[in-house]
Structure formats: structure tokens, C-alpha cells
N, C-alpha and C. Protein backbone atom coordinates (compact mmCIF):
# COMPACT_ATOMS: atom_id res chain seq x y z
N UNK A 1 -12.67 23.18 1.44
CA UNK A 1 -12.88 21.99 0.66
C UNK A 1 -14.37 21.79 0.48
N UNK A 2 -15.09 21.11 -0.36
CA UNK A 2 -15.99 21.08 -0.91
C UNK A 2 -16.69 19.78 -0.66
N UNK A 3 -17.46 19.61 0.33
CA UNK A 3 -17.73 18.56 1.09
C UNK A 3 -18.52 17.71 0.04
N UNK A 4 -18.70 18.05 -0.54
CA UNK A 4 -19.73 17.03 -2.29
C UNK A 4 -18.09 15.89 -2.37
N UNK A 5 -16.94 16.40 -2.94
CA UNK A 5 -16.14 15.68 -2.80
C UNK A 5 -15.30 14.90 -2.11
N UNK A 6 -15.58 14.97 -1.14
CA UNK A 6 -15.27 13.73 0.30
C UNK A 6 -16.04 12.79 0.06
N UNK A 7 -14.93 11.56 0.31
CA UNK A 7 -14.98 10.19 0.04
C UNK A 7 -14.94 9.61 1.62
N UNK A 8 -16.00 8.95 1.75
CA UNK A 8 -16.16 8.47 3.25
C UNK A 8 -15.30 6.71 3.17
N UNK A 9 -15.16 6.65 3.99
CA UNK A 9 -14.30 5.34 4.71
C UNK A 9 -15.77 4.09 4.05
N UNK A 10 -16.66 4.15 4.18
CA UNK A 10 -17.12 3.14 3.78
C UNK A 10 -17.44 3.18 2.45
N UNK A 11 -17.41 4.42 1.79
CA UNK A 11 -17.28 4.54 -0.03
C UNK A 11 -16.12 3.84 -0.30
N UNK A 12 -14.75 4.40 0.55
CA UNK A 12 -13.46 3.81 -0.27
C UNK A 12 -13.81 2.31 0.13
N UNK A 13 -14.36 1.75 1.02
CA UNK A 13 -13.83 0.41 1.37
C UNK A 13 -14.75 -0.34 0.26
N UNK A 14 -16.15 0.20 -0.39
CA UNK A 14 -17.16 -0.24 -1.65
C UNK A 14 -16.10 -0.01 -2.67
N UNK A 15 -15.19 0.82 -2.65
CA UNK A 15 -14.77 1.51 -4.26
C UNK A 15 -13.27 0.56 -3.91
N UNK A 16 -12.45 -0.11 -3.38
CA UNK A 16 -11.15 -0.05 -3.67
C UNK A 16 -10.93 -1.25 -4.55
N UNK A 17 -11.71 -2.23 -4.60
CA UNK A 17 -11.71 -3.16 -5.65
C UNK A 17 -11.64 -2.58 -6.84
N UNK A 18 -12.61 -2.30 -6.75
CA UNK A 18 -13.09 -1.45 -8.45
C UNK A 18 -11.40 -0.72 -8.77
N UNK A 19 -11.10 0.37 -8.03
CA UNK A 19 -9.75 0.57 -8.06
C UNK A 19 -8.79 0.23 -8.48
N UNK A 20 -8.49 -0.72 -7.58
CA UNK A 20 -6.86 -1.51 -7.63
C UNK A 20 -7.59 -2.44 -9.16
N UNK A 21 -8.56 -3.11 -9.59
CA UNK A 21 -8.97 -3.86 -10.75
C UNK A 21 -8.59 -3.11 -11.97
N UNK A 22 -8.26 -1.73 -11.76
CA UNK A 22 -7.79 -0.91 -12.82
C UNK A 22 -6.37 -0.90 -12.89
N UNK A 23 -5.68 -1.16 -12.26
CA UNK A 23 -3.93 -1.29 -11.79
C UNK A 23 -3.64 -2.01 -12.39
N UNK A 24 -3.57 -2.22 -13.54
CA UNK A 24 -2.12 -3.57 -14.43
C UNK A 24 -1.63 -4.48 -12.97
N UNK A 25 -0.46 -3.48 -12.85
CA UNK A 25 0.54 -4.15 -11.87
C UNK A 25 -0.22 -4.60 -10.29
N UNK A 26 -1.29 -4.15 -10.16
CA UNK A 26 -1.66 -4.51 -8.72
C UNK A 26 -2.55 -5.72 -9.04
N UNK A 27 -3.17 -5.59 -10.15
CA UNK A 27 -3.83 -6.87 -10.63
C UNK A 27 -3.12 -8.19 -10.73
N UNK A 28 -2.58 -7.93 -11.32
CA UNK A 28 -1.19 -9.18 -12.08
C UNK A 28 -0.47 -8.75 -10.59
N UNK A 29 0.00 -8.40 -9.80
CA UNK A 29 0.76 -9.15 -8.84
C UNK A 29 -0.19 -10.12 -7.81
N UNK A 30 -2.02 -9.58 -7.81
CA UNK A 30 -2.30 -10.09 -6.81
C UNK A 30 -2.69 -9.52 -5.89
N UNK A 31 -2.38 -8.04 -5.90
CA UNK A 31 -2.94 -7.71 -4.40
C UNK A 31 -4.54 -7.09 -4.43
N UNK A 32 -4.93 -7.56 -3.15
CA UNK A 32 -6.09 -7.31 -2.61
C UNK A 32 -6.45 -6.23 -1.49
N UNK A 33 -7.47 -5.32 -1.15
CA UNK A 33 -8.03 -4.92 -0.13
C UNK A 33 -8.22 -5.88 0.53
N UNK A 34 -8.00 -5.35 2.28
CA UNK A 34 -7.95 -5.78 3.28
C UNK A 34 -8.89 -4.81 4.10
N UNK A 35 -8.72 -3.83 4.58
CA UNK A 35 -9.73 -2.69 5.53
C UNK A 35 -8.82 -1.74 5.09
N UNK A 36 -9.44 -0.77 5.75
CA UNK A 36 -8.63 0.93 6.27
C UNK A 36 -10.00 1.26 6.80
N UNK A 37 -8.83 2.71 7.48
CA UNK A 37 -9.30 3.44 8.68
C UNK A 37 -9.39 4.66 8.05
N UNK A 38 -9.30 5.84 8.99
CA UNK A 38 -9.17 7.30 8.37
C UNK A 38 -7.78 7.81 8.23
N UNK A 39 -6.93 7.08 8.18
CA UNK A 39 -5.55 7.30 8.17
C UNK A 39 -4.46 5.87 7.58
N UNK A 40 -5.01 4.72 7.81
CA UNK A 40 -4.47 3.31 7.34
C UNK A 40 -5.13 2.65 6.03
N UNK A 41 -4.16 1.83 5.32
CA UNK A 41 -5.04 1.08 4.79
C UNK A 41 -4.40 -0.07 4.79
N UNK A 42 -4.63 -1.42 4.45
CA UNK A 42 -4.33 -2.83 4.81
C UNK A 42 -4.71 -3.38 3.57
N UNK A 43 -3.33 -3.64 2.80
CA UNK A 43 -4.08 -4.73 1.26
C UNK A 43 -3.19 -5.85 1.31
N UNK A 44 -3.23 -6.97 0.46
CA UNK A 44 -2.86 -8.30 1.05
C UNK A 44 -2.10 -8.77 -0.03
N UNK A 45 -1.08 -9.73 -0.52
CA UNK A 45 -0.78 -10.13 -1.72
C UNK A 45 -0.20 -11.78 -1.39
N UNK A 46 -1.58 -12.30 -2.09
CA UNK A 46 -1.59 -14.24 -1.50
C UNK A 46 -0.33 -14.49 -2.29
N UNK A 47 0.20 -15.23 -1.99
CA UNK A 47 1.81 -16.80 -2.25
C UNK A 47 1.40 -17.21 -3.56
N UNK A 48 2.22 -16.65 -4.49
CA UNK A 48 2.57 -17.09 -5.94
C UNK A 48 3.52 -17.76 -6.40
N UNK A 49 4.19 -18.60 -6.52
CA UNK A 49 5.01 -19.55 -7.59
C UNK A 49 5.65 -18.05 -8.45
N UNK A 50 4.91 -17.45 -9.09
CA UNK A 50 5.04 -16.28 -10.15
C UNK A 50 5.85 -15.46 -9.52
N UNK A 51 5.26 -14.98 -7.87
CA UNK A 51 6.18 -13.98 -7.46
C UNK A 51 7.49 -14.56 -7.08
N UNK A 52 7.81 -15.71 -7.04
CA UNK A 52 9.08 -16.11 -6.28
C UNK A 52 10.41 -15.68 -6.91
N UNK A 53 11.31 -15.12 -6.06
CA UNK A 53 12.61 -14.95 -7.09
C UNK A 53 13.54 -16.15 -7.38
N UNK A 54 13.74 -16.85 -6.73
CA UNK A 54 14.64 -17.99 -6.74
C UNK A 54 13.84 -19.16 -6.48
N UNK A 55 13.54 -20.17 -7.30
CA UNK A 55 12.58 -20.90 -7.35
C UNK A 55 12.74 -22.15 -6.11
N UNK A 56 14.41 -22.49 -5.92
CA UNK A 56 14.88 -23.17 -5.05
C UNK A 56 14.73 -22.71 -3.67
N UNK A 57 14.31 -21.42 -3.33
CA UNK A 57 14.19 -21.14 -1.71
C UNK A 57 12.62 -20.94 -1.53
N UNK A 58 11.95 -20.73 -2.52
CA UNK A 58 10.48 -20.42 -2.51
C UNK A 58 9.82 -18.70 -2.39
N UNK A 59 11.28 -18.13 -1.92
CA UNK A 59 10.76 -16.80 -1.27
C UNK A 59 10.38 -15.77 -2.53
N UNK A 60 9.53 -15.07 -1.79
CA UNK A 60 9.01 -13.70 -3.01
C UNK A 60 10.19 -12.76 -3.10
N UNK A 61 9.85 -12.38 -4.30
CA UNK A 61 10.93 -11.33 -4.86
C UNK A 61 11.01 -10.08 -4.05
N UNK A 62 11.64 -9.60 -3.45
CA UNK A 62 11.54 -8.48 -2.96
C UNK A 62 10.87 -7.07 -3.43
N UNK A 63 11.02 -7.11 -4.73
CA UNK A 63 10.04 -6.15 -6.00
C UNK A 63 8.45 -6.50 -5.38
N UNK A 64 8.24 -7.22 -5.53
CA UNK A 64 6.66 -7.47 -5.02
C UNK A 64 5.98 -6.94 -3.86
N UNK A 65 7.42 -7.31 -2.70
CA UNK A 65 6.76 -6.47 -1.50
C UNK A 65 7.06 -5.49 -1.65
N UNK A 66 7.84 -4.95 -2.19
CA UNK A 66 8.03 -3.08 -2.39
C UNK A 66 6.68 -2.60 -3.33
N UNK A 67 6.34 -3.25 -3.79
CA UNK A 67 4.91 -2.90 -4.83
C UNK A 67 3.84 -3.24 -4.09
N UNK A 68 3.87 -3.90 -3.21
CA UNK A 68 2.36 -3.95 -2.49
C UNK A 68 2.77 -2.77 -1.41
N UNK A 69 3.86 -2.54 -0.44
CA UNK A 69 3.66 -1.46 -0.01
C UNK A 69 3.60 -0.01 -0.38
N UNK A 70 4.39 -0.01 -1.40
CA UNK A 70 3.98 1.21 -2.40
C UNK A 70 2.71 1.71 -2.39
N UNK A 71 2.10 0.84 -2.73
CA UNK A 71 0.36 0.62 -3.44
C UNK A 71 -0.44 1.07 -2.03
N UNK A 72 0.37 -0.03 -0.47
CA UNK A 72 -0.63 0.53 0.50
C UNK A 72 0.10 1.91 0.73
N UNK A 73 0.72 2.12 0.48
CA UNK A 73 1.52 3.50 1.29
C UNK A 73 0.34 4.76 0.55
N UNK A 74 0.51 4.80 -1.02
CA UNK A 74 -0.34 5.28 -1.92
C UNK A 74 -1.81 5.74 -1.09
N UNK A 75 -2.28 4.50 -1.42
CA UNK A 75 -3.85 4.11 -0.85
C UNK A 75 -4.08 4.92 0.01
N UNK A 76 -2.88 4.73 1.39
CA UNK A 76 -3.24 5.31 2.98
C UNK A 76 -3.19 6.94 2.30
N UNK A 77 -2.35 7.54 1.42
CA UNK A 77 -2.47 9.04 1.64
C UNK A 77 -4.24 9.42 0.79
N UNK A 78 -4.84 8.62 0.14
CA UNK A 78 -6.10 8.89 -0.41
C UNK A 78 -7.05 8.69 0.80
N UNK A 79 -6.76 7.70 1.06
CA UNK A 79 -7.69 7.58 2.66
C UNK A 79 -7.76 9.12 3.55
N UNK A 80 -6.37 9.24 4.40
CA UNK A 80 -6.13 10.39 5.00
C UNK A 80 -6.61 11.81 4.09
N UNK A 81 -6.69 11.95 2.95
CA UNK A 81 -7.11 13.34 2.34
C UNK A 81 -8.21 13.16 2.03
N UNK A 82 -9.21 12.03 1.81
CA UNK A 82 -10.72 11.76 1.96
C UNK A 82 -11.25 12.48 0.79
N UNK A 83 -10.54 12.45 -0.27
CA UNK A 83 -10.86 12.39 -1.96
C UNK A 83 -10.07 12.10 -2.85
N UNK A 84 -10.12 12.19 -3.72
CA UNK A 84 -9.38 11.61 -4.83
C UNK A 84 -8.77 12.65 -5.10
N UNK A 85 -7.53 13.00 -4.82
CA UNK A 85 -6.44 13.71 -5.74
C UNK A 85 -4.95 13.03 -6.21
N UNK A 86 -4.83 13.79 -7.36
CA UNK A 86 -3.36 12.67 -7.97
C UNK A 86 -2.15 13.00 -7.20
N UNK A 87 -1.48 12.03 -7.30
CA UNK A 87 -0.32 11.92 -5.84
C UNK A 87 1.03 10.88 -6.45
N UNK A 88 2.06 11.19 -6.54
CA UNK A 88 2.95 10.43 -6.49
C UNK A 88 3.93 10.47 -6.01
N UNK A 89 4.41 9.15 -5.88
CA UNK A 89 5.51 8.86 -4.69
C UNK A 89 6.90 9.75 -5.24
N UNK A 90 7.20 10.38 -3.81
CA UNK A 90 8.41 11.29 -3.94
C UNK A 90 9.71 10.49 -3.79
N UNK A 91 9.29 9.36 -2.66
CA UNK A 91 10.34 9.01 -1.95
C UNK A 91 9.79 7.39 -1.46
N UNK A 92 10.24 6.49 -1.38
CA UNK A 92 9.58 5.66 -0.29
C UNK A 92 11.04 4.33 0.07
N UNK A 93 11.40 4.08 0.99
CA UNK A 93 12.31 3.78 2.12
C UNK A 93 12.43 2.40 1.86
N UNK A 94 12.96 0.87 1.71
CA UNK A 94 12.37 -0.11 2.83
C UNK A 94 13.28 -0.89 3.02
N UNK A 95 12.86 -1.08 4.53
CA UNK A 95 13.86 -1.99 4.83
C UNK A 95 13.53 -3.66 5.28
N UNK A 96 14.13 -3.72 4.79
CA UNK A 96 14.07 -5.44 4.46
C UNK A 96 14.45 -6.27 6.00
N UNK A 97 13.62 -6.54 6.71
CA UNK A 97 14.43 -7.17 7.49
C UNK A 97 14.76 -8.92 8.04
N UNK A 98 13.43 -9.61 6.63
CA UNK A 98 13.86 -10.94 6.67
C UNK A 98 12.88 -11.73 5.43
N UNK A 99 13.63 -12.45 4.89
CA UNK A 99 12.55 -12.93 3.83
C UNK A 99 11.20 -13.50 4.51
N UNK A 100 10.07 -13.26 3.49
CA UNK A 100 8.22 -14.06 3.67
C UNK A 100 8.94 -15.16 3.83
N UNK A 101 7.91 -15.80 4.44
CA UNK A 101 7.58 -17.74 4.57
C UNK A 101 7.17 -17.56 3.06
N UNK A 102 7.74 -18.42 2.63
CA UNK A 102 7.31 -19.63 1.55
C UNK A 102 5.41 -19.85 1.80
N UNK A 103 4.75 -19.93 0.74
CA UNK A 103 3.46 -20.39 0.66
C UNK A 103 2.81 -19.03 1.18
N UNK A 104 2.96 -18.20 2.30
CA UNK A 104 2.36 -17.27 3.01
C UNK A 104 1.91 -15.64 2.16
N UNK A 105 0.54 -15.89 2.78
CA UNK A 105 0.31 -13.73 2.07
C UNK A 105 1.16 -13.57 2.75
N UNK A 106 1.22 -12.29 2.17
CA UNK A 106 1.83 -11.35 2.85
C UNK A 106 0.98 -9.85 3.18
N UNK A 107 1.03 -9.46 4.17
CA UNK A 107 -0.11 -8.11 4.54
C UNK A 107 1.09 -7.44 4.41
N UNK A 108 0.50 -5.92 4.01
CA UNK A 108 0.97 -4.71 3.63
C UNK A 108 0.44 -3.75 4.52
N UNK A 109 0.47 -2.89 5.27
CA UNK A 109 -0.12 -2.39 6.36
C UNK A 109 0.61 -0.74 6.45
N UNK A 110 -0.10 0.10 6.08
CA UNK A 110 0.55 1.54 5.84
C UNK A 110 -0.33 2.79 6.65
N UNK A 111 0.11 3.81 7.11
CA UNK A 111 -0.42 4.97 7.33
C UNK A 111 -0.13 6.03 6.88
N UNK A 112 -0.93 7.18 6.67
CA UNK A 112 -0.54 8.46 6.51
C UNK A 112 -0.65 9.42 7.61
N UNK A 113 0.69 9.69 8.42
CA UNK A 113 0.72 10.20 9.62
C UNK A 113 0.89 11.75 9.73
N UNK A 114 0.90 12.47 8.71
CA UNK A 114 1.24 14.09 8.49
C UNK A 114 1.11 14.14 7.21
N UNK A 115 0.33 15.72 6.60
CA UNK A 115 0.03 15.90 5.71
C UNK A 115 0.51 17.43 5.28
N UNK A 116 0.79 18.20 4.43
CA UNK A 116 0.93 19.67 4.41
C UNK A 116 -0.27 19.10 3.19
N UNK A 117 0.33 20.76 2.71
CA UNK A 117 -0.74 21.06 1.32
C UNK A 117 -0.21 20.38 0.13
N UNK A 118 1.15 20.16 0.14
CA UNK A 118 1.79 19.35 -1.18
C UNK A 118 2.44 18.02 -0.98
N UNK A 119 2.58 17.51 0.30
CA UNK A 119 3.44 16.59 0.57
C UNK A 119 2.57 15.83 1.58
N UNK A 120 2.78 14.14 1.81
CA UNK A 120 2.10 13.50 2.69
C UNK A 120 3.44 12.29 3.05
N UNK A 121 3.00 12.19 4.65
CA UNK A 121 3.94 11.38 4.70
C UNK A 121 3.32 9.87 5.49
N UNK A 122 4.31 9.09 5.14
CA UNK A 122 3.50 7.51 5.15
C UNK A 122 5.14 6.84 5.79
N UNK A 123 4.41 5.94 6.92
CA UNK A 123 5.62 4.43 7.02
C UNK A 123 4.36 3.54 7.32
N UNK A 124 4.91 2.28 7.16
CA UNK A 124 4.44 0.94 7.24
C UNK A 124 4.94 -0.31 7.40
N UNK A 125 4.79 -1.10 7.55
CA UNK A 125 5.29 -2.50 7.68
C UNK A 125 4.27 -3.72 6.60
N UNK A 126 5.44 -5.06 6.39
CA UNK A 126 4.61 -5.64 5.29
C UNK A 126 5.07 -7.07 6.36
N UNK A 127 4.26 -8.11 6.59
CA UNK A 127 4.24 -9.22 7.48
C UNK A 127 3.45 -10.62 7.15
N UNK A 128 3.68 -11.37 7.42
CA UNK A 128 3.50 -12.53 6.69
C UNK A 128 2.37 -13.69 7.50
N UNK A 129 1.77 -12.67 8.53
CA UNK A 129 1.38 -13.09 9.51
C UNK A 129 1.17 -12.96 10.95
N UNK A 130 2.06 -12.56 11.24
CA UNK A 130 2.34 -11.69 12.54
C UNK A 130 3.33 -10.01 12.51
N UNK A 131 2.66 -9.15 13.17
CA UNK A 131 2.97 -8.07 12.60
C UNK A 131 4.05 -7.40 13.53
N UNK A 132 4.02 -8.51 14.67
CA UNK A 132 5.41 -7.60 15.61
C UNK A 132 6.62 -8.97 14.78
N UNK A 133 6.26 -9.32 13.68
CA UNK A 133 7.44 -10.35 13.29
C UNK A 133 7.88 -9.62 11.71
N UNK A 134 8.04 -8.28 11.89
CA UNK A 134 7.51 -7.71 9.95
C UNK A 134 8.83 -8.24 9.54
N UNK A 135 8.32 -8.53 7.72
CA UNK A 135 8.96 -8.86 7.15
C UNK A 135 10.17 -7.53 6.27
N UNK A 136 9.10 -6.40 6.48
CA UNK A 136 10.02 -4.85 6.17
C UNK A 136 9.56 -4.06 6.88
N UNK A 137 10.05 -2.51 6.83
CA UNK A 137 9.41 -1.68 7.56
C UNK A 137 9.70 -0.88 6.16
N UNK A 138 8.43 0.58 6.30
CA UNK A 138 8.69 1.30 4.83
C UNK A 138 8.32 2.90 5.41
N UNK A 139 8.85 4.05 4.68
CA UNK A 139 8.78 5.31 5.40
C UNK A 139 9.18 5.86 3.69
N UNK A 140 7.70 6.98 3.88
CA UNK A 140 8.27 7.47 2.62
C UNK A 140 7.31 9.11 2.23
N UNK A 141 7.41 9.61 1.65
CA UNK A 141 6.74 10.82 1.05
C UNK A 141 5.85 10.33 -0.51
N UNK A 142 4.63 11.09 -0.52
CA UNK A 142 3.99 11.49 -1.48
C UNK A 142 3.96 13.14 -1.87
N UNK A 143 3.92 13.29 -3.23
CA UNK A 143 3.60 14.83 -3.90
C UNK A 143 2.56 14.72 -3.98
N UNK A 144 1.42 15.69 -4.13
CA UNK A 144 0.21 15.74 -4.51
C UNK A 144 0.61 16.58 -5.86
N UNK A 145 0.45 16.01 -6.80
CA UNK A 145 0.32 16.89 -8.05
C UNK A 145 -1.07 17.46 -8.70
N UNK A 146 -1.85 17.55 -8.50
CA UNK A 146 -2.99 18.35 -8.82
C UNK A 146 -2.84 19.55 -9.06
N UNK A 147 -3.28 21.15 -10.18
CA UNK A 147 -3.49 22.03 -9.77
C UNK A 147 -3.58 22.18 -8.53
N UNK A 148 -4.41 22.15 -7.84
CA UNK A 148 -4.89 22.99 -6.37
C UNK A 148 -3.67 22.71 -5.64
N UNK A 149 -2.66 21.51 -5.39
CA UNK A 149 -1.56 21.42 -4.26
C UNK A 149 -0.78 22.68 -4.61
């Protein structure tokens, strides 16, 4: 690999605004950078009226949190390969295991825990506040589609 193209942890954490500001859908839902590591990344999506599915219970649509973890699941495999190559989701899992609070972000919290040459793999959790209380858990695969994979 060609060390000119490695993207350091404190480039992505300058560059992910700029980023996600290019995303239609990550824009318009809301979500934000939070940190990452060399393997995690953490983006946030504040309490919308807009996102709610049923206006009478307050809670977010379930589409939303599957799109912010998507997005961190995404993110974490660019982090872990430490440049920019194109990647899309093969597969990604989630399980739901209780609606957000009403009014509350919600954090998105993902890793990329194994990598081959064509495939990366990612789980995560999305929480509303406390993270041994998650609101899903998510497990999923990326392709790297680039020439070179």
C-alpha cells in the first residue's frame, strides 16, 4: 500500500463533516460525527418531530436508526482500511431490541472487527444514552468494490 494514501485518524476526524455534508440522506436525517478510533466510529442523530413514525408515541422510525447505523457501520470500515476506497454494504443485520426515548439522540456506535481483501466485517449498537441499555444491536458485511479488491 502506498503510504501517500493513508488517511490518519485525525485527518478523518478534520474530514468527516465535510463528508457526511455531502450525503443527501445523512444530511436531511441529521446525523453527526461523534469520534472514532482505528477501528470504531461514533456518529449521533439528535430527536426530530420529522423522524418520528407515529406521531402519537413520539418514537423514531426505525428506518432512521437503520440509516444512522448503516452510515456508522460504513464509516468504521473506512476508518479500519485508513483510505478511501469504495465499499458497499453486502449485508447488514439489526436487531431491534426496544424503541429510543422520545426527545433523545440517539448514538450509533460501530466497529470494523475483520477485514480480508474484498470483504469487511462490522457489528454495532445504536443507544439513546446509555450503551449497556442499546436500543439495537447491528452485524453486517461490506464489499470493497474498487479495481484493486
Amino acid at each position: 500500500m502506498d503510504e501517500d494514501t493513508r488517511i490518519t485518524i485525525s485527518q478523518l476526524r478534520e474530514r468527516a463533516g465535510q463528508f457526511m455534508a455531502r450525503v443527501p440522506h445523512i444530511h436531511r436525517l441529521g446525523i453527526a460525527f461523534v469520534d472514532c478510533g482505528e477501528d470504531w466510529v461514533e456518529l449521533m442523530m439528535p430527536y426530530s418531530t420529522e423522524l418520528v413514525a407515529y406521531p402519537e408515541t413520539g418514537v423514531i422510525a426505525s428506518g432512521a436508526i437503520f440509516s444512522l447505523m448503516d452510515s456508522a457501520a460504513g464509516f468504521s470500515v473506512l476508518v479500519a482500511r485508513g483510505r478511501r476506497e469504495d465499499h458497499a454494504t453486502l449485508d447488514l443485520r439489526c436487531d431491534y431490541l426496544r424503541p429510543a426515548e422520545p426527545g433523545k439522540t440517539v448514538i450509533g456506535r460501530a466497529n470494523c472487527y475483520r477485514m480480508t481483501r474484498r470483504v469487511a466485517f462490522v457489528r454495532g449498537i445504536a443507544h439513546d444514552g446509555d450503551p449497556d441499555n442499546p436500543i439495537a444491536n447491528v452485524a453486517g458485511t461490506f464489499m470493497f468494490t474498487g479495481a484493486g479488491a
